[in-house]
C-alpha atoms as a PDB file:
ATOM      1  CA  UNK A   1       0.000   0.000   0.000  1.00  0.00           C
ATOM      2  CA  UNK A   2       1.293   3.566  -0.867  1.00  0.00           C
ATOM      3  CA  UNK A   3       1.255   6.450   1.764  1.00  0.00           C
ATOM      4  CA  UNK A   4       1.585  10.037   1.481  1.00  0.00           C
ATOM      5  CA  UNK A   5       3.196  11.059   4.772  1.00  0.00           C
ATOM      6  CA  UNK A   6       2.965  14.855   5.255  1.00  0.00           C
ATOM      7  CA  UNK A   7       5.795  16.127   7.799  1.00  0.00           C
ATOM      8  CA  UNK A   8       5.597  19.443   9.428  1.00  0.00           C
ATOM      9  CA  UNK A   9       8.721  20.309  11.276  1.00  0.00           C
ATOM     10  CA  UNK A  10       8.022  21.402  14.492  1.00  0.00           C
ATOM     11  CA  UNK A  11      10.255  24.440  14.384  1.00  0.00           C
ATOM     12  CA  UNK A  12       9.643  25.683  10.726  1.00  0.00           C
ATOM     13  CA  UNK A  13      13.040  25.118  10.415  1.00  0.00           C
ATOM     14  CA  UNK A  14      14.398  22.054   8.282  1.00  0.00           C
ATOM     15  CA  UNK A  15      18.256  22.636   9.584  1.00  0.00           C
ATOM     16  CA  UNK A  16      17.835  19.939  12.023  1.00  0.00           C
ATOM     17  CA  UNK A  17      16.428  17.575  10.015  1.00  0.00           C
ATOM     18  CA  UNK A  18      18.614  18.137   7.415  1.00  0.00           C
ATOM     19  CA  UNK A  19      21.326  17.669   9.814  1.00  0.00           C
ATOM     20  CA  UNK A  20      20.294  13.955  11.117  1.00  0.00           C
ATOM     21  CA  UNK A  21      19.390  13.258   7.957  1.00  0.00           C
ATOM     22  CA  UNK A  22      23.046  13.900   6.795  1.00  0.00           C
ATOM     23  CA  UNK A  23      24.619  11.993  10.108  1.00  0.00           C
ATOM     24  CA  UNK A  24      21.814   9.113  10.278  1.00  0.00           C
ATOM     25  CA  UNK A  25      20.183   8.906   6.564  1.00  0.00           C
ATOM     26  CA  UNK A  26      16.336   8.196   6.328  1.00  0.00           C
ATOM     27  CA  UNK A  27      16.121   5.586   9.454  1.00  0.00           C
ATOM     28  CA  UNK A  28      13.742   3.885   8.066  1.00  0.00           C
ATOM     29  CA  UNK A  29      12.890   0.278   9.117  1.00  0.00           C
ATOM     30  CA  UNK A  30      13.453  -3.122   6.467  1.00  0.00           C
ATOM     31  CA  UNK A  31       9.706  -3.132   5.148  1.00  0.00           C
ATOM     32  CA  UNK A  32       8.988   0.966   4.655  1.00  0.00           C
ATOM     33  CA  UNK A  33       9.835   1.862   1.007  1.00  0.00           C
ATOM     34  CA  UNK A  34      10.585   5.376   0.241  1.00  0.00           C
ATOM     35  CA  UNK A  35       9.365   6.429  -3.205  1.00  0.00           C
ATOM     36  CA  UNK A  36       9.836  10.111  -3.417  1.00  0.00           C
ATOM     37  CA  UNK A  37       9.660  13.498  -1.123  1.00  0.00           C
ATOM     38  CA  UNK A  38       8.813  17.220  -1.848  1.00  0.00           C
ATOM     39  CA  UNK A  39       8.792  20.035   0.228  1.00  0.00           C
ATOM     40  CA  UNK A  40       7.268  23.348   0.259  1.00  0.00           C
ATOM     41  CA  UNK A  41       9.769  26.297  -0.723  1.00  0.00           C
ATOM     42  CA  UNK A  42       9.413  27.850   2.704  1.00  0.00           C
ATOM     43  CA  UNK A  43      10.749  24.409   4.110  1.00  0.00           C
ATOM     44  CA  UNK A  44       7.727  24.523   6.677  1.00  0.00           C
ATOM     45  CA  UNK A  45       6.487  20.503   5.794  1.00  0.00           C
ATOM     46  CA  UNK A  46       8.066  17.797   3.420  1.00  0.00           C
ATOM     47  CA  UNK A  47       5.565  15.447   1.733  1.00  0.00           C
ATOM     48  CA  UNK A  48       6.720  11.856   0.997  1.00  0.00           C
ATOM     49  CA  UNK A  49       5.678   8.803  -0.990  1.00  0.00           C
ATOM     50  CA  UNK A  50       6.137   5.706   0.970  1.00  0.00           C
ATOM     51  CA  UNK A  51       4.690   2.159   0.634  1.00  0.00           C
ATOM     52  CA  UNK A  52       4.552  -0.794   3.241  1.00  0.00           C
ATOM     53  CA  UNK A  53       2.156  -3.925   3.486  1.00  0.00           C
ATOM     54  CA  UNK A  54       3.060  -3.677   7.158  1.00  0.00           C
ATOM     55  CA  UNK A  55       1.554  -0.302   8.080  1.00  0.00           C
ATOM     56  CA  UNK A  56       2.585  -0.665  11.494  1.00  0.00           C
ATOM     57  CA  UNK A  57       6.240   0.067  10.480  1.00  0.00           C
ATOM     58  CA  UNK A  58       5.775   3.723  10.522  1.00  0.00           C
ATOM     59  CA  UNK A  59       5.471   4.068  14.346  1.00  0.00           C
ATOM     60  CA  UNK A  60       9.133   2.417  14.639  1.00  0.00           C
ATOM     61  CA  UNK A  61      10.357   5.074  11.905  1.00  0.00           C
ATOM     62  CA  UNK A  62       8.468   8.220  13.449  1.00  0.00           C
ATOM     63  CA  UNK A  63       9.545   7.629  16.880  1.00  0.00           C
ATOM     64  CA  UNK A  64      13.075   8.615  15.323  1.00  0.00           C
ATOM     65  CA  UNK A  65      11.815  11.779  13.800  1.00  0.00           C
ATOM     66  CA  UNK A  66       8.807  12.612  16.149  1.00  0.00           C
ATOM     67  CA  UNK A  67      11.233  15.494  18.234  1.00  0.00           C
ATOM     68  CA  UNK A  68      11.646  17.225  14.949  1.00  0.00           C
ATOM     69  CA  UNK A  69       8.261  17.178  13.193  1.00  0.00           C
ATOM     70  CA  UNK A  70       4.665  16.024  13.753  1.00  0.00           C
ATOM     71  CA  UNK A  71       3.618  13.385  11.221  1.00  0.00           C
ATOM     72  CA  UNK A  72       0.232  12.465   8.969  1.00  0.00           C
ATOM     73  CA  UNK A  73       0.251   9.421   7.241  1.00  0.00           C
ATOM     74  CA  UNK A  74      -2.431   9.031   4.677  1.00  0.00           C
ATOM     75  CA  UNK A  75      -2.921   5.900   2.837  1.00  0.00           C
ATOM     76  CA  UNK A  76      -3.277   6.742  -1.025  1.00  0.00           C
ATOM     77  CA  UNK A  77      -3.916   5.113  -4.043  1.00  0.00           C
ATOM     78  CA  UNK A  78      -2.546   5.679  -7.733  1.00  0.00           C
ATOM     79  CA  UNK A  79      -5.223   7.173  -9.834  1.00  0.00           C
ATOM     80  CA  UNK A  80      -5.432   4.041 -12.148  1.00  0.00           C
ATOM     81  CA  UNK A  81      -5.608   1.864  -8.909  1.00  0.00           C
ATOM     82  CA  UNK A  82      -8.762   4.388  -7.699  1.00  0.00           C
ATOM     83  CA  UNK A  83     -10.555   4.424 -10.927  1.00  0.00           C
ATOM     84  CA  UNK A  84     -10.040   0.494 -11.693  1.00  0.00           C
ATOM     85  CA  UNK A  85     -12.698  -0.010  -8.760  1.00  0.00           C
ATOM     86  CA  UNK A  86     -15.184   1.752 -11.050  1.00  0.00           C
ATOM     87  CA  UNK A  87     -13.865   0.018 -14.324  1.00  0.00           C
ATOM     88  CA  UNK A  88     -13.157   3.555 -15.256  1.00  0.00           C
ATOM     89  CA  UNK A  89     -10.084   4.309 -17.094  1.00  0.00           C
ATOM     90  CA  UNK A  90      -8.917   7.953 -16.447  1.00  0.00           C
ATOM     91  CA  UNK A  91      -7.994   9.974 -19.224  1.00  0.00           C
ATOM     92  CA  UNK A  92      -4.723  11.135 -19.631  1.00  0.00           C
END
């Protein structure tokens, strides 16, 4: 299952995060995939793509994180996935 997992950082300040990040890397555990991440151009949240069949992964990575930013996790599904329910094929 994919996951959009919206981070704000706690102090609107991504130095610190970029900093672990640099000394520890992503900290993930074996079983959480990243995909992809974006963030705002302020630098206020970071938005990642992540997928895991074992959704119960992400309190083991967050707990790493959790002093530095507040976490939603939102399962998602591709648009093909979404509209294949209906037997709709999207355009585009």
């Amino acid at each position: 299952m994919l996951y959009m997992v919206i981070e704000t950082f706690k102090s609107a300040d991504p130095r610190p995060l970029g900093k672990r990040f640099q000394q520890c890397g992503r900290m993930q555990p074996e079983g959480l995939i990243y995909h992809a991440s974006w963030l705002e151009p302020a630098g206020k949240r970071c938005f990642q793509l992540m997928e895991t069949s074992q959704p119960e992964l992400f309190q083991a990575w967050t707990s790493r994180w959790d002093d530095l930013m507040d976490f939603e996790i939102i399962p998602v599904l591709t648009s093909a996935e979404f509209w294949a329910q209906f037997k709709i094929t999207p355009a585009g």
